[in-house]
N, C-alpha and C. Protein backbone atom coordinates (compact mmCIF):
# COMPACT_ATOMS: atom_id res chain seq x y z
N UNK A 1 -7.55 0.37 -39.43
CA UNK A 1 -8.03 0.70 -38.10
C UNK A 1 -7.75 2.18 -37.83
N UNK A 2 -9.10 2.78 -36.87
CA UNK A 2 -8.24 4.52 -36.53
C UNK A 2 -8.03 4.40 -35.65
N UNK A 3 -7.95 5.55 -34.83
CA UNK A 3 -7.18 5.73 -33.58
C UNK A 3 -7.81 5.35 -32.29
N UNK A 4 -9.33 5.33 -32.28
CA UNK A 4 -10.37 5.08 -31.54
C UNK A 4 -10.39 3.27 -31.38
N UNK A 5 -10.35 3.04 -32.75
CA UNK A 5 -9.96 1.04 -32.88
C UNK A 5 -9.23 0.73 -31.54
N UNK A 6 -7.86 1.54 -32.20
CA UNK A 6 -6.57 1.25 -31.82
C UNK A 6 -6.29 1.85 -30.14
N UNK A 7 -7.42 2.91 -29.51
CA UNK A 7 -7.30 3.09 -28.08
C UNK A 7 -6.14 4.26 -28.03
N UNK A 8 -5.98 4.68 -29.35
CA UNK A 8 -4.74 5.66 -29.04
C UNK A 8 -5.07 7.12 -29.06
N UNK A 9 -4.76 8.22 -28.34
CA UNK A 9 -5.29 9.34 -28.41
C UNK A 9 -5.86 10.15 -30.32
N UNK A 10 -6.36 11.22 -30.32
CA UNK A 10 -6.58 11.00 -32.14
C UNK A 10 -5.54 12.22 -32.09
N UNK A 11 -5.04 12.74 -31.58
CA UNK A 11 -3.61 13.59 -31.73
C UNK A 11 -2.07 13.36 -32.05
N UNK A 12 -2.23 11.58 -32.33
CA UNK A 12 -1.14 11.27 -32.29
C UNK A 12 -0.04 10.94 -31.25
N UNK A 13 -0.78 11.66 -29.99
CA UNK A 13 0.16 11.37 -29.03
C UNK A 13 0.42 9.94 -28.55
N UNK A 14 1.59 9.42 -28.20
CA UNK A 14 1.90 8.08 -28.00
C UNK A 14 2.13 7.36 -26.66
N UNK A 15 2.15 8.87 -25.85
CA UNK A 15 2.44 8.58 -24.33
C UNK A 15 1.34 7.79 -23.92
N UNK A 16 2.47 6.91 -23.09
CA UNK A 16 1.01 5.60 -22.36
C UNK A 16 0.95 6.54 -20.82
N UNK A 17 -0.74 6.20 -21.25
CA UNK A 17 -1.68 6.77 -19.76
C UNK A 17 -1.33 5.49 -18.46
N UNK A 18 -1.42 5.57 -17.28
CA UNK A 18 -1.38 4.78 -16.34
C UNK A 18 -2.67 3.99 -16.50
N UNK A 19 -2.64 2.87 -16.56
CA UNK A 19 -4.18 2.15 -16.40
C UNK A 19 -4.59 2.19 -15.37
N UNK A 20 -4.71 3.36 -14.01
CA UNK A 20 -4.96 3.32 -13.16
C UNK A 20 -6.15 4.55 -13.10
N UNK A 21 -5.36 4.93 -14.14
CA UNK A 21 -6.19 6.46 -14.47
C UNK A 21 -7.91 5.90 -15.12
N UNK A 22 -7.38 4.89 -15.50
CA UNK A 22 -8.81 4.53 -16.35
C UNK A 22 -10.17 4.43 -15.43
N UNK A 23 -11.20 5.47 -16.36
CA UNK A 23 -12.48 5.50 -15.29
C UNK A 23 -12.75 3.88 -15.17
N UNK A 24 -12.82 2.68 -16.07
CA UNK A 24 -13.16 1.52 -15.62
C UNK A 24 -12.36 1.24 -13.84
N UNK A 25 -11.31 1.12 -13.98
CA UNK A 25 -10.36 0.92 -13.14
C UNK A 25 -10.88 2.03 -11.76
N UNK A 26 -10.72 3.35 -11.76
CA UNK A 26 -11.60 4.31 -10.82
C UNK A 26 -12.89 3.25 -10.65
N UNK A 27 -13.98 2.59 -11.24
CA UNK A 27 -14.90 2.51 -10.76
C UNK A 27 -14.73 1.32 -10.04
N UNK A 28 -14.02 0.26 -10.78
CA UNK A 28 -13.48 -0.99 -9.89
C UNK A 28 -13.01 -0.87 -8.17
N UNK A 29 -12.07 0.20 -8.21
CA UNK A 29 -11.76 0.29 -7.04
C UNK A 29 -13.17 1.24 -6.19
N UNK A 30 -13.85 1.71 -6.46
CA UNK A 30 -14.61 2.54 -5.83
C UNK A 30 -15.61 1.56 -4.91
N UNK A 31 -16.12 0.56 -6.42
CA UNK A 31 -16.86 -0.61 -5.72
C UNK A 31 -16.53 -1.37 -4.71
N UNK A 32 -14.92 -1.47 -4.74
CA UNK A 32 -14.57 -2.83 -4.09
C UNK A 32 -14.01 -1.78 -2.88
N UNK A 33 -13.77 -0.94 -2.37
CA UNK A 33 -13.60 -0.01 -1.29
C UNK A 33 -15.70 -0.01 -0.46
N UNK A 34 -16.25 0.21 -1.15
CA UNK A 34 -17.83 -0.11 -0.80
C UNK A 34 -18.30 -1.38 -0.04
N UNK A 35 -17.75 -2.20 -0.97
CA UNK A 35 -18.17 -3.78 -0.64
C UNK A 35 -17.13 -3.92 0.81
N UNK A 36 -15.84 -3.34 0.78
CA UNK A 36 -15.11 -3.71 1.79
C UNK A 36 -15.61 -3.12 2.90
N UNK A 37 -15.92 -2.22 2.59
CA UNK A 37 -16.72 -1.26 4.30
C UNK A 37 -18.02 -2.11 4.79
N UNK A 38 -19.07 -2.56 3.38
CA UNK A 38 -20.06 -2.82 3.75
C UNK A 38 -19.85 -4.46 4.98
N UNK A 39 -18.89 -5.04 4.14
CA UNK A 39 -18.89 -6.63 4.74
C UNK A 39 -17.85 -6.28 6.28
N UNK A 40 -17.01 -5.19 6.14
CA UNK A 40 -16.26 -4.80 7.28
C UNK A 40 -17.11 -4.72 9.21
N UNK A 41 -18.67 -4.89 8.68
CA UNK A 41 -19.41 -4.31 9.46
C UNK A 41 -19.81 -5.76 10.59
N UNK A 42 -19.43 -6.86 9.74
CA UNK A 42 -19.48 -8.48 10.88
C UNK A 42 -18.37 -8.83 10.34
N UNK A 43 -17.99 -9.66 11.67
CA UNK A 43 -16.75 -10.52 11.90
C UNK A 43 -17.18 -11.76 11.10
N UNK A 44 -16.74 -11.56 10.15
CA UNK A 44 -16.26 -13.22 9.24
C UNK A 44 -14.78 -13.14 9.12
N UNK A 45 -14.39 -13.84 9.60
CA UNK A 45 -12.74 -14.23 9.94
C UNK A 45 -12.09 -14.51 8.60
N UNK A 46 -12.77 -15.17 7.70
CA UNK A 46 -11.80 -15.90 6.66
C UNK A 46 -12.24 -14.39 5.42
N UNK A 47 -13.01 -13.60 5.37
CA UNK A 47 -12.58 -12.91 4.29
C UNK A 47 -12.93 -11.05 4.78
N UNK A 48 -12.38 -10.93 5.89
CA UNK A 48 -12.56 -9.60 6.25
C UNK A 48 -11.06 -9.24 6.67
N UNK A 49 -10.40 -9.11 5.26
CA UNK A 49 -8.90 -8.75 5.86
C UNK A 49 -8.84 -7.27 5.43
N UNK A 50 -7.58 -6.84 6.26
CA UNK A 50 -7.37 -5.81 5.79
C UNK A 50 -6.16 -5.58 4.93
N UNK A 51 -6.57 -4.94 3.94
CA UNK A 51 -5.58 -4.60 2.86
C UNK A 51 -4.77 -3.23 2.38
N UNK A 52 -3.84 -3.45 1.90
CA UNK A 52 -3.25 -1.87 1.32
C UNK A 52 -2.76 -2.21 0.34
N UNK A 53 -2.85 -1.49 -0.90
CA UNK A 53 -2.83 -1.57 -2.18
C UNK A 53 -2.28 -0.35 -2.49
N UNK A 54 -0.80 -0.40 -2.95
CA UNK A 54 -0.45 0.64 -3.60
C UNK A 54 0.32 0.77 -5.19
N UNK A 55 -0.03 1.83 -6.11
CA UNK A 55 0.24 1.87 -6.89
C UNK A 55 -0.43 0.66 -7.88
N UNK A 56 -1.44 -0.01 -7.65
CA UNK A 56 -2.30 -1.20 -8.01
C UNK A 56 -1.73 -2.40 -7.52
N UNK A 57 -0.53 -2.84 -7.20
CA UNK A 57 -0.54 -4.44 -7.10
C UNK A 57 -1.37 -5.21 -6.26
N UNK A 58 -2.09 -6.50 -6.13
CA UNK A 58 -3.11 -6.38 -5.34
C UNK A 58 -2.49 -8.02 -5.28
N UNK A 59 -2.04 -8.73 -5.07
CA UNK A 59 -1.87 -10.26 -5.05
C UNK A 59 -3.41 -10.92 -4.77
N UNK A 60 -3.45 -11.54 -5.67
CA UNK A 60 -4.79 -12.47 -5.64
C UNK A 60 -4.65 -13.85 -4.49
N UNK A 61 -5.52 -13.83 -3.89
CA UNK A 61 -5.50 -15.61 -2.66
C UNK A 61 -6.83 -16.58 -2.89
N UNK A 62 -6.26 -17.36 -2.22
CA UNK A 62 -7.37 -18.22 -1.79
C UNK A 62 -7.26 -18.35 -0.36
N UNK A 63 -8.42 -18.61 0.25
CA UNK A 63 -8.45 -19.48 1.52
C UNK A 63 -9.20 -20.42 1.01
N UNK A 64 -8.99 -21.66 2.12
CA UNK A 64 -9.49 -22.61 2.01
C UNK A 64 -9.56 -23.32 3.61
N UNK A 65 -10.20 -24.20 3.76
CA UNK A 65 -10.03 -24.67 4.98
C UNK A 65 -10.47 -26.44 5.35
N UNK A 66 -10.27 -27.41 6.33
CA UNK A 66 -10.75 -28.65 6.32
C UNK A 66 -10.82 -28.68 7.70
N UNK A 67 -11.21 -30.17 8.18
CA UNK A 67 -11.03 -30.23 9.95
C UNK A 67 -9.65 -30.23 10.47
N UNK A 68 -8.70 -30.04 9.55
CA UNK A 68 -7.11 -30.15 10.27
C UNK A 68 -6.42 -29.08 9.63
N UNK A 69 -6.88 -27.94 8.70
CA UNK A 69 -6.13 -27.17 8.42
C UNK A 69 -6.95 -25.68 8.12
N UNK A 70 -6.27 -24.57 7.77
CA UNK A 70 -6.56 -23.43 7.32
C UNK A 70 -5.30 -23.50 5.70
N UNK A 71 -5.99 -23.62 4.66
CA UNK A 71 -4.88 -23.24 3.44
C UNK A 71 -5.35 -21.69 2.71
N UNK A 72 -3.96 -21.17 2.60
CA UNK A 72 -3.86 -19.74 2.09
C UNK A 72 -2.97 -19.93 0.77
N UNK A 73 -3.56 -19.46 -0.05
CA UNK A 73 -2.21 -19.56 -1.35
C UNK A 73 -2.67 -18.08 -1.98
N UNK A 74 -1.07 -17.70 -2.31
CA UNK A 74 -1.10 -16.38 -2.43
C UNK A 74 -0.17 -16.44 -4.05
N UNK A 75 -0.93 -15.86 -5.06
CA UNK A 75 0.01 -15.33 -5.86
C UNK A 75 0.40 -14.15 -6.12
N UNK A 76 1.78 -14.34 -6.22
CA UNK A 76 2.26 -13.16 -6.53
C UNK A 76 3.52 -13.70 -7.49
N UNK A 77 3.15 -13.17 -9.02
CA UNK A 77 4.36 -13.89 -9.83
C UNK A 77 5.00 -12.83 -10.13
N UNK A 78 6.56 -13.54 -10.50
CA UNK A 78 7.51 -12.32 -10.99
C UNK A 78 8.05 -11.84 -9.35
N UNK A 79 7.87 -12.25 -8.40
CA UNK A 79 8.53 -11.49 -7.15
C UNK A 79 9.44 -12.92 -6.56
N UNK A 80 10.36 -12.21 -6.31
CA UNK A 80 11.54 -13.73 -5.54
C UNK A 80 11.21 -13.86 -4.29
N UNK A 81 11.84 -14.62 -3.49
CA UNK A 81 11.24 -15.14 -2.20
C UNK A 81 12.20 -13.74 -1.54
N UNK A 82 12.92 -13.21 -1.85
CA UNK A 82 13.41 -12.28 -0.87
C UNK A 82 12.55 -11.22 -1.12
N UNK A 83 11.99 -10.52 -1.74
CA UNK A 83 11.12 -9.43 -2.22
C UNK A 83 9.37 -9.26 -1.51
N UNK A 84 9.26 -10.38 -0.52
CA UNK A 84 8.04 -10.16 0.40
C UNK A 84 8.39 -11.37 1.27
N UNK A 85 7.82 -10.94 2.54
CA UNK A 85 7.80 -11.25 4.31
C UNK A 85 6.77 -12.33 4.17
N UNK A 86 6.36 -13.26 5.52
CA UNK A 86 4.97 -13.54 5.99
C UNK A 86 5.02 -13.70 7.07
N UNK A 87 4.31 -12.89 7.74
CA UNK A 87 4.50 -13.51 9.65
C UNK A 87 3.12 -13.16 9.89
N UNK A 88 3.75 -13.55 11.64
CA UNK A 88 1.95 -13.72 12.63
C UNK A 88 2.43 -13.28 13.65
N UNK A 89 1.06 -12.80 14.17
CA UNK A 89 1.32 -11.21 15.05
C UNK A 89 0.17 -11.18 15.47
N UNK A 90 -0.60 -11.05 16.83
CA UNK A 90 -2.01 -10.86 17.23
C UNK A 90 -2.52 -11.26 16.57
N UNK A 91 -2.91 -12.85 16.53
CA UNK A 91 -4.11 -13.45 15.73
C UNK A 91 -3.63 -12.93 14.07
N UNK A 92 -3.39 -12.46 13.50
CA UNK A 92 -3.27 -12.62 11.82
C UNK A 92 -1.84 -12.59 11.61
N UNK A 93 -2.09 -13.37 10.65
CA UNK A 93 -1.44 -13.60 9.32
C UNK A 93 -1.28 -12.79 8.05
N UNK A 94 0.36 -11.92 8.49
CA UNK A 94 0.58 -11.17 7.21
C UNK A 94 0.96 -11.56 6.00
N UNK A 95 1.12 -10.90 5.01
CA UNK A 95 1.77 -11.30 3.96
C UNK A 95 1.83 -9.53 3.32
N UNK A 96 3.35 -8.97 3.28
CA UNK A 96 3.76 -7.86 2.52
C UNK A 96 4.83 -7.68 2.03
N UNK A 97 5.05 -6.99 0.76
CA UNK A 97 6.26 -7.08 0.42
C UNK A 97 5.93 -5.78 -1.02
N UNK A 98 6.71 -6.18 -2.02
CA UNK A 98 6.83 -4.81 -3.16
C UNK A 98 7.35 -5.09 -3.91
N UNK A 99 6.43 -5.54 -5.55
CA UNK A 99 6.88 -5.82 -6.50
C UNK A 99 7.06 -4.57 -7.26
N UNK A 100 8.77 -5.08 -7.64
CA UNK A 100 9.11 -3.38 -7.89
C UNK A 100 9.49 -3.11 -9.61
N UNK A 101 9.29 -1.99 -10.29
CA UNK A 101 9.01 -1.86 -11.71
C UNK A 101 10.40 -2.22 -11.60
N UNK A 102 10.44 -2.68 -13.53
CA UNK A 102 11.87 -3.12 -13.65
C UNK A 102 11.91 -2.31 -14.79
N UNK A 103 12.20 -1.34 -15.36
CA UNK A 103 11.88 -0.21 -16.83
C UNK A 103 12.73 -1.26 -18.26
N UNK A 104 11.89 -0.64 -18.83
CA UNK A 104 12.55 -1.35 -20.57
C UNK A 104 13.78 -0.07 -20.75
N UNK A 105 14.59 -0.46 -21.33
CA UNK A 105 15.23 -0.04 -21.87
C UNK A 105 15.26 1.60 -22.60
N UNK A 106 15.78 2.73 -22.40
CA UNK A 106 15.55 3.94 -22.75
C UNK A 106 15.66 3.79 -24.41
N UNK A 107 15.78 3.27 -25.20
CA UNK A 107 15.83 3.68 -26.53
C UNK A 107 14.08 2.79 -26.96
N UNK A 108 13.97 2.29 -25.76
CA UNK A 108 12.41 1.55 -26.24
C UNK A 108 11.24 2.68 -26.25
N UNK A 109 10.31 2.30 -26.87
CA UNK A 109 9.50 3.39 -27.22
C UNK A 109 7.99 2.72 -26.38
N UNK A 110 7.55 3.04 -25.15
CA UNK A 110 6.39 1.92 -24.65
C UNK A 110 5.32 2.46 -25.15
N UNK A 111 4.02 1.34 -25.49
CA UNK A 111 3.23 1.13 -26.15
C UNK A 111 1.93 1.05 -25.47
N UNK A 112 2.18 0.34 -24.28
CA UNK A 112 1.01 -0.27 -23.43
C UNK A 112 1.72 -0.61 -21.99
N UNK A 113 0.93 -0.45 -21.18
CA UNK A 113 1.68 -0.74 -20.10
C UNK A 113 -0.26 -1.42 -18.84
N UNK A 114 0.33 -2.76 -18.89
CA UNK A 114 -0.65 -3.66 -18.02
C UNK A 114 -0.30 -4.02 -16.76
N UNK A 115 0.69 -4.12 -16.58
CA UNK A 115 1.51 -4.89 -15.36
C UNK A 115 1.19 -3.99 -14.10
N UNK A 116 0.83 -4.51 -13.18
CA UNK A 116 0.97 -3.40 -11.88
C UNK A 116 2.20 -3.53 -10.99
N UNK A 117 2.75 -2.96 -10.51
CA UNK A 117 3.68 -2.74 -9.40
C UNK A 117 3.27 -2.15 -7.93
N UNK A 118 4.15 -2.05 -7.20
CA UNK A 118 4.03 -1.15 -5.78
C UNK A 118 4.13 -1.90 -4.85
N UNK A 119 3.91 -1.31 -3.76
CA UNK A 119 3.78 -1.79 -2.17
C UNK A 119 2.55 -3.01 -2.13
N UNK A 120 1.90 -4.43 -1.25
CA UNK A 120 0.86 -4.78 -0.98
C UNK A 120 1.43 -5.58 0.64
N UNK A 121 0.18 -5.37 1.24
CA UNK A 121 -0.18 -5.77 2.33
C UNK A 121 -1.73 -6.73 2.61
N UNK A 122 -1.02 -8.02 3.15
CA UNK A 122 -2.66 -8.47 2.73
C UNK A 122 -2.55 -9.38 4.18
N UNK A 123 -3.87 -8.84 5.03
CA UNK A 123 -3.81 -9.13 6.80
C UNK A 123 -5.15 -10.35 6.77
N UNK A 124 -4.57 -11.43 7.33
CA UNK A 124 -5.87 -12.39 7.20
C UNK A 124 -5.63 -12.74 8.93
N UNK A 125 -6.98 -12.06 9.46
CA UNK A 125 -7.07 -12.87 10.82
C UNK A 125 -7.47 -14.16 10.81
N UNK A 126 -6.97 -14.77 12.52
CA UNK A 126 -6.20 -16.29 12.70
C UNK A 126 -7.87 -16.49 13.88
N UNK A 127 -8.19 -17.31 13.41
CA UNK A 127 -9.15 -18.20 14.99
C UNK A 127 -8.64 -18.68 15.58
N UNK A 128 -8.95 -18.52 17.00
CA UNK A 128 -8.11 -19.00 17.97
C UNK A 128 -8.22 -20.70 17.81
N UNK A 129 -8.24 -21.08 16.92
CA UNK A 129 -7.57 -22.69 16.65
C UNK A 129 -6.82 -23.11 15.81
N UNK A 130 -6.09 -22.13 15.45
CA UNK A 130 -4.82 -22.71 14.78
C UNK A 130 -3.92 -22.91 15.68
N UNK A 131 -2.96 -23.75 15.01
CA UNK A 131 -1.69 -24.19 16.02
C UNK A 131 -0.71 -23.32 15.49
N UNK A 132 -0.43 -23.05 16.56
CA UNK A 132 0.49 -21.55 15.97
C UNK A 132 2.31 -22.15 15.70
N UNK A 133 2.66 -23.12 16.44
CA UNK A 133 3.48 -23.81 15.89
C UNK A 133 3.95 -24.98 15.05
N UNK A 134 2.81 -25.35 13.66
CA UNK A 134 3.17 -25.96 12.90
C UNK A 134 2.81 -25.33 11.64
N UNK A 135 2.98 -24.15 11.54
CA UNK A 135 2.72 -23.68 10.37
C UNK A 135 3.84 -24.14 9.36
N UNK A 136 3.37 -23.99 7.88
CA UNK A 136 4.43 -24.28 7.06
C UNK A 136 3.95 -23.55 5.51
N UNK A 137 5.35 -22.70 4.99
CA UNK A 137 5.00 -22.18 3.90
C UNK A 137 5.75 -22.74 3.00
N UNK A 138 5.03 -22.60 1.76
CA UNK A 138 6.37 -22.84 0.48
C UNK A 138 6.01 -21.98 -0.51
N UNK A 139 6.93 -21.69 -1.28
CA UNK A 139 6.95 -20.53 -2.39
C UNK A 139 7.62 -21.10 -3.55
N UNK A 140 7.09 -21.22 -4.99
CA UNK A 140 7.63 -21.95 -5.87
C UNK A 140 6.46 -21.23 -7.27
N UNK A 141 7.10 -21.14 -8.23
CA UNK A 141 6.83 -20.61 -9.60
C UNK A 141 6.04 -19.25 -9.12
N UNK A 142 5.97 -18.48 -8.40
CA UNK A 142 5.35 -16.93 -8.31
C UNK A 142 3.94 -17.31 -6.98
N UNK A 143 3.91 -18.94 -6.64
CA UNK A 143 2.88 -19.10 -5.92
C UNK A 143 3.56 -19.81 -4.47
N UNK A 144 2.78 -18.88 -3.20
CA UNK A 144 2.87 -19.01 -2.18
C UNK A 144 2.16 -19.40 -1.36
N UNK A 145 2.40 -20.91 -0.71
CA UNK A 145 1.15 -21.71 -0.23
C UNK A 145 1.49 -21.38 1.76
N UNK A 146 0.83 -21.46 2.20
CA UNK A 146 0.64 -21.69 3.56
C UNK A 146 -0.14 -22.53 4.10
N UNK A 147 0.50 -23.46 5.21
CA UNK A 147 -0.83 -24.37 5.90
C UNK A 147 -0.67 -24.27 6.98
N UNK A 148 -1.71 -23.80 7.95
CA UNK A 148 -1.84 -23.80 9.24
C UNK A 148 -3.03 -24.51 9.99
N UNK A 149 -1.75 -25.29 10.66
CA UNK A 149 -2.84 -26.42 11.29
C UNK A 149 -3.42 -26.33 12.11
N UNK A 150 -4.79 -26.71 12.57
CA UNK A 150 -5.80 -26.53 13.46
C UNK A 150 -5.60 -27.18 15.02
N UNK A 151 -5.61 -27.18 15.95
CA UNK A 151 -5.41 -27.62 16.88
C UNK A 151 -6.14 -28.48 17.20
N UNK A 152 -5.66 -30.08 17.86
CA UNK A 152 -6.57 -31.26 18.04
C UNK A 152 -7.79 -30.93 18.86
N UNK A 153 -8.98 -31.12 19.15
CA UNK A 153 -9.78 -30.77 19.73
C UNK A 153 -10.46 -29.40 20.24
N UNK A 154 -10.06 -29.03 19.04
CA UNK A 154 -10.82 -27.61 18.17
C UNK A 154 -12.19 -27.92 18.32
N UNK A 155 -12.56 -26.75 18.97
CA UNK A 155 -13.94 -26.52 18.93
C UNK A 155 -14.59 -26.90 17.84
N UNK A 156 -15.88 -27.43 17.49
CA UNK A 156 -16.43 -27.95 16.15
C UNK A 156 -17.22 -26.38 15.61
N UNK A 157 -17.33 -26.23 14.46
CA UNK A 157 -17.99 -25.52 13.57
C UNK A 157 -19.12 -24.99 14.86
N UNK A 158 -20.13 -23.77 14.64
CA UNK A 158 -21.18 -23.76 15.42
C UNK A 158 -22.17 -24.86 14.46
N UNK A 159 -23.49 -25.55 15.02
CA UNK A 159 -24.71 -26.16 14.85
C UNK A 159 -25.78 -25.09 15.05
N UNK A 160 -26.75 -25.82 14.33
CA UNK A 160 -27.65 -25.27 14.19
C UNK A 160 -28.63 -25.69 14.92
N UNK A 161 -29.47 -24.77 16.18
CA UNK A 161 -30.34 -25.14 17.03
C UNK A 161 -31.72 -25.42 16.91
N UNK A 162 -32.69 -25.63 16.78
CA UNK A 162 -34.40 -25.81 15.85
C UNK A 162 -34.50 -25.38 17.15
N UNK A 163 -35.36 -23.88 16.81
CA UNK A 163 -36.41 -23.38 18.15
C UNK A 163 -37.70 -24.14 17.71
N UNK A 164 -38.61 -24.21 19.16
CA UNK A 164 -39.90 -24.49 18.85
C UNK A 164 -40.66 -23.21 18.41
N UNK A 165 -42.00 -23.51 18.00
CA UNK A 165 -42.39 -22.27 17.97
C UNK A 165 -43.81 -22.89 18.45
C-alpha cells in the first residue's frame, strides 16, 4: 500500500490532522447549518431545536411521541451521569453537558483520531401539553431516555377540514 492507500501525508509526516478539518466534514456541517436555517423558518415543535456543537460532539436523539407521552432518548456514550444536566425552562427541554478528551498516554505515538469531544447543547421545545410534573429520566449504558407525559385531555392532534369547492 502507499501513502495515498493508507490516507497518510506522502512526506512522511505522521501528525494526525483534526477530522474536523476535513473538507468532507466542512461540507457536512455547512449543509446541515443550511437545512437548519431553512426548516428554522416554521414552527415544528418536535424537530426545530436549537443546538450548539462544539469542538464536534453532537449527541444523536430520537423523539418519539403517542397519546400519553412525548419520548426523547439521547445518546451520549462514554459520559457518566455527572458529566451532563437535563432540565426545563420556558417550554423546552434541555439537555447539556461536555464530553471531555481523556489523552493516551505521552510515550504513545497517535495514529488516527475519530472520537469527538467538547461542549453540546441540545434545546427541544415542550407543547403546552405536557405535564410538567411527571416527567421521568433514566440514564444507563451511555443512553438517556426521557418520558414526558401528556396531560389528560390534551387537545387532540389538529383534523383535517374538506373545503367545498
Amino acid at each position: 500500500m502507499n501513502h495515498k492507500e493508507l490516507g497518510s501525508p506522502p512526506n512522511g509526516d505522521r501528525g494526525v490532522r483534526p477530522e474536523f478539518n476535513h473538507p468532507m466534514y466542512r461540507l457536512e456541517k455547512e449543509l446541515s447549518e443550511v437545512m437548519q436555517g431553512f426548516f428554522s423558518r416554521w414552527d415544528v415543535p418536535l424537530f426545530d431545536t436549537e443546538e450548539k456543537v462544539v469542538e464536534g460532539f453532537h449527541p444523536r436523539m430520537d423523539i418519539s411521541e403517542d397519546v400519553t407521552a412525548l419520548y426523547v432518548a439521547v445518546e451520549l456514550p462514554g459520559l457518566a451521569d455527572d458529566e451532563f444536566e437535563v432540565s426545563l425552562g420556558d417550554q423546552t427541554l434541555t439537555i447539556a453537558g461536555e464530553k471531555k478528551r481523556r489523552s493516551a498516554p505521552v510515550e504513545r505515538q497517535l495514529h488516527r483520531r475519530e472520537r469527538a469531544f467538547g461542549s453540546f447543547r441540545r434545546v427541544i421545545p415542550l407543547r403546552d401539553d405536557v405535564e410538567l410534573e411527571g416527567i421521568r429520566a433514566a440514564y444507563e449504558n451511555g443512553l438517556l431516555e426521557i418520558v414526558l407525559p401528556r396531560r389528560r385531555g390534551a387537545p387532540k392532534p389538529a383534523q383535517h377540514i374538506p373545503v367545498r369547492r
